[in-house]
PDB file of N, CA and C in Angstrom:
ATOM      1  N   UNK A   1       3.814  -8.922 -30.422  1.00  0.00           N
ATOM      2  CA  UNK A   1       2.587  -9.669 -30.172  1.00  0.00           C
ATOM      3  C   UNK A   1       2.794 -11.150 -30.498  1.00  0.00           C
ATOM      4  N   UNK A   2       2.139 -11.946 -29.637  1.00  0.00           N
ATOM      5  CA  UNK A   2       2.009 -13.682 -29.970  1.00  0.00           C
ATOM      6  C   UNK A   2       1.780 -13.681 -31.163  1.00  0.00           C
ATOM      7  N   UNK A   3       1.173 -12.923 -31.679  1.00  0.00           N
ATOM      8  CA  UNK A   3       0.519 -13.137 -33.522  1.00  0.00           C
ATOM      9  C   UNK A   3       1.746 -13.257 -34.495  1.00  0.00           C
ATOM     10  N   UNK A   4       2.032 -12.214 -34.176  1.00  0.00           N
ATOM     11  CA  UNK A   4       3.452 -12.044 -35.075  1.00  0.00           C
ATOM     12  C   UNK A   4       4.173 -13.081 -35.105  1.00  0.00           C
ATOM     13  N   UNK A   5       4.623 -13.849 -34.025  1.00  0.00           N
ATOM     14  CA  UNK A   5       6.061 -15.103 -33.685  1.00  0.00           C
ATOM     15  C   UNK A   5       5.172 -16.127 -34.542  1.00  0.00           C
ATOM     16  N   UNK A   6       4.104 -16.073 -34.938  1.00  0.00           N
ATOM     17  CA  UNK A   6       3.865 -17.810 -35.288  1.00  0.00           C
ATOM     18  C   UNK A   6       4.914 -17.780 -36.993  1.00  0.00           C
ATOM     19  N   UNK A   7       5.319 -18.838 -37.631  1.00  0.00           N
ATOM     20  CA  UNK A   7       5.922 -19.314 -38.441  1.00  0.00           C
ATOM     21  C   UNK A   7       5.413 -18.945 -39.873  1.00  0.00           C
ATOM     22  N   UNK A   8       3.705 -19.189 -39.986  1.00  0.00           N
ATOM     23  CA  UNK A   8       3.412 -18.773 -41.254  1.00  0.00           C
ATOM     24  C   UNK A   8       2.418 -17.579 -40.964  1.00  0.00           C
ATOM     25  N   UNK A   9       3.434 -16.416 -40.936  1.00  0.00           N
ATOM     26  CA  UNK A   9       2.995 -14.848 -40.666  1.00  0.00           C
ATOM     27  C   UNK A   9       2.174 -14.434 -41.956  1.00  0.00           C
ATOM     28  N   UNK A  10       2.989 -15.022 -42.779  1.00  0.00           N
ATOM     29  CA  UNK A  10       2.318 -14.508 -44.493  1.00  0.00           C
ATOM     30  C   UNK A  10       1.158 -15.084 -44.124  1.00  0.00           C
ATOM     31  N   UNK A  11       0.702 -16.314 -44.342  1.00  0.00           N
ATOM     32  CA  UNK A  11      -0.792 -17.266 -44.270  1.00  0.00           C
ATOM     33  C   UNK A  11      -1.683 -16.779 -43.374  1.00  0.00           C
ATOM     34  N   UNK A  12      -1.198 -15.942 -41.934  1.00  0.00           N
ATOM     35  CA  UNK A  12      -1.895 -15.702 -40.793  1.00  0.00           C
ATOM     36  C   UNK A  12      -2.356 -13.962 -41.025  1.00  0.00           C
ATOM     37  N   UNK A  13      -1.758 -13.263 -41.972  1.00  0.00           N
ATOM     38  CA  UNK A  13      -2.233 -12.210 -42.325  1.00  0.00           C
ATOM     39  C   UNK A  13      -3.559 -11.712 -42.748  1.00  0.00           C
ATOM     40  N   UNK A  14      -4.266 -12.470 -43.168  1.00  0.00           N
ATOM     41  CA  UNK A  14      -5.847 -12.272 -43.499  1.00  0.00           C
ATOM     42  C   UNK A  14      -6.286 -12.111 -42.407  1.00  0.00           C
ATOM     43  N   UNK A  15      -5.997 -12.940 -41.356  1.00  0.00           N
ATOM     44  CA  UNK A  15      -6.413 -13.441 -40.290  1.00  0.00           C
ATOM     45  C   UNK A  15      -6.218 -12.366 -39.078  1.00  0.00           C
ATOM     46  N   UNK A  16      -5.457 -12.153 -38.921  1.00  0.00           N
ATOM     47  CA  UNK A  16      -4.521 -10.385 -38.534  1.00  0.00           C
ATOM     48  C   UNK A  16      -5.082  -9.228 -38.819  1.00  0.00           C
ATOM     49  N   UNK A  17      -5.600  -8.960 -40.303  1.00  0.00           N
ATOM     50  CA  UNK A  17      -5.868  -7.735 -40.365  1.00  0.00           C
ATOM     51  C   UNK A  17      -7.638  -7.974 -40.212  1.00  0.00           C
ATOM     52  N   UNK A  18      -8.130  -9.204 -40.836  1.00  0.00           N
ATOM     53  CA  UNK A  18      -9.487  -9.026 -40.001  1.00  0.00           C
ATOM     54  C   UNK A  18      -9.795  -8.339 -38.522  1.00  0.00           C
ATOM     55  N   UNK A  19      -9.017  -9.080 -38.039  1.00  0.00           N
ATOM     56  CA  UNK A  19      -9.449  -8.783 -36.294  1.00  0.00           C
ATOM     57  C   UNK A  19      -9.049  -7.558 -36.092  1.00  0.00           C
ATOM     58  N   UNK A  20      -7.976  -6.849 -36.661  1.00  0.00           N
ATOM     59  CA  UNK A  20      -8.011  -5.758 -36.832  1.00  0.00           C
ATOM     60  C   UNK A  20      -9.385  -4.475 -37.435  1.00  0.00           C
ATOM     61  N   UNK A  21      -9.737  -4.793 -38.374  1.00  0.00           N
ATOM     62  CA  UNK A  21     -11.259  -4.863 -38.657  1.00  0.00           C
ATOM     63  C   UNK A  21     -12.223  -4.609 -37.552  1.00  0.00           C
ATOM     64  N   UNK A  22     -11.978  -5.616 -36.897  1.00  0.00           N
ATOM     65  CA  UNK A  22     -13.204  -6.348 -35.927  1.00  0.00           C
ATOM     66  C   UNK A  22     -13.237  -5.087 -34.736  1.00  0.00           C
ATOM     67  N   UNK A  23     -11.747  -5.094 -34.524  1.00  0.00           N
ATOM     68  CA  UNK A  23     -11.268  -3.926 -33.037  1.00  0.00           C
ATOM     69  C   UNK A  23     -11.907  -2.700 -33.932  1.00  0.00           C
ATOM     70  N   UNK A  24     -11.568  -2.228 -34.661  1.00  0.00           N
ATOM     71  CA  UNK A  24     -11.752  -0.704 -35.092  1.00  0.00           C
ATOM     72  C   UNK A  24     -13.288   0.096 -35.217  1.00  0.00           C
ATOM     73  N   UNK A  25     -13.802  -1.618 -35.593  1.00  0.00           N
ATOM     74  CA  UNK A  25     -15.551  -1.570 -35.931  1.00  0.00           C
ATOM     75  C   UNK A  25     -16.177  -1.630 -34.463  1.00  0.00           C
ATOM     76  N   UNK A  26     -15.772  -2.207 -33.245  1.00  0.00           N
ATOM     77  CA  UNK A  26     -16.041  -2.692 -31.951  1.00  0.00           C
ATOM     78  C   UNK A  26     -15.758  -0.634 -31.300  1.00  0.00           C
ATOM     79  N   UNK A  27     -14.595  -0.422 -31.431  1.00  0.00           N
ATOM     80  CA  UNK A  27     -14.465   1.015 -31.239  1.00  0.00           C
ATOM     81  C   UNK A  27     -15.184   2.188 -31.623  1.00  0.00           C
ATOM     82  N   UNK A  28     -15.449   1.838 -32.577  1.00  0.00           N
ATOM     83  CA  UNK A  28     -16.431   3.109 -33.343  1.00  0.00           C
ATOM     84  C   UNK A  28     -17.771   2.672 -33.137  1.00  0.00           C
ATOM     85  N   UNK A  29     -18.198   1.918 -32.689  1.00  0.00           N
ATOM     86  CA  UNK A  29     -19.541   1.440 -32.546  1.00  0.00           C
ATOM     87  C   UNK A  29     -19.764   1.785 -30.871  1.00  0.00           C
ATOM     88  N   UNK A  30     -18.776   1.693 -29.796  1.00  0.00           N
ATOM     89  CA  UNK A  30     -18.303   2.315 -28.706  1.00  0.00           C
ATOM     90  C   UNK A  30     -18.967   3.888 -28.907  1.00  0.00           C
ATOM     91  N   UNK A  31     -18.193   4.543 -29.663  1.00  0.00           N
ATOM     92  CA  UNK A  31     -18.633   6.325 -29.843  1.00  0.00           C
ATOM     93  C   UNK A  31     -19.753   6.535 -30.229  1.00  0.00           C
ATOM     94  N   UNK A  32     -20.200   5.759 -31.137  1.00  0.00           N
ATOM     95  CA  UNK A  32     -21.782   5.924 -31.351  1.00  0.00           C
ATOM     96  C   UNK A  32     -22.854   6.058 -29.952  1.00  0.00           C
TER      97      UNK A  32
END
């Protein structure tokens, strides 16, 4: 993924697993 290649992966990780967050909550709110 584009996400991954950027340089400060460590710093961009909050940032990463939010939206991760975001997809899972967007999905399950889908099944409802």
């Amino acid at each position: 993924m584009v996400i991954f290649q950027q340089e400060n992966s460590k710093q961009s990780f909050p940032a990463v697993f939010l939206y991760v967050l975001a997809v899972i909550f967007l999905t399950i709110s889908k099944e409802i």
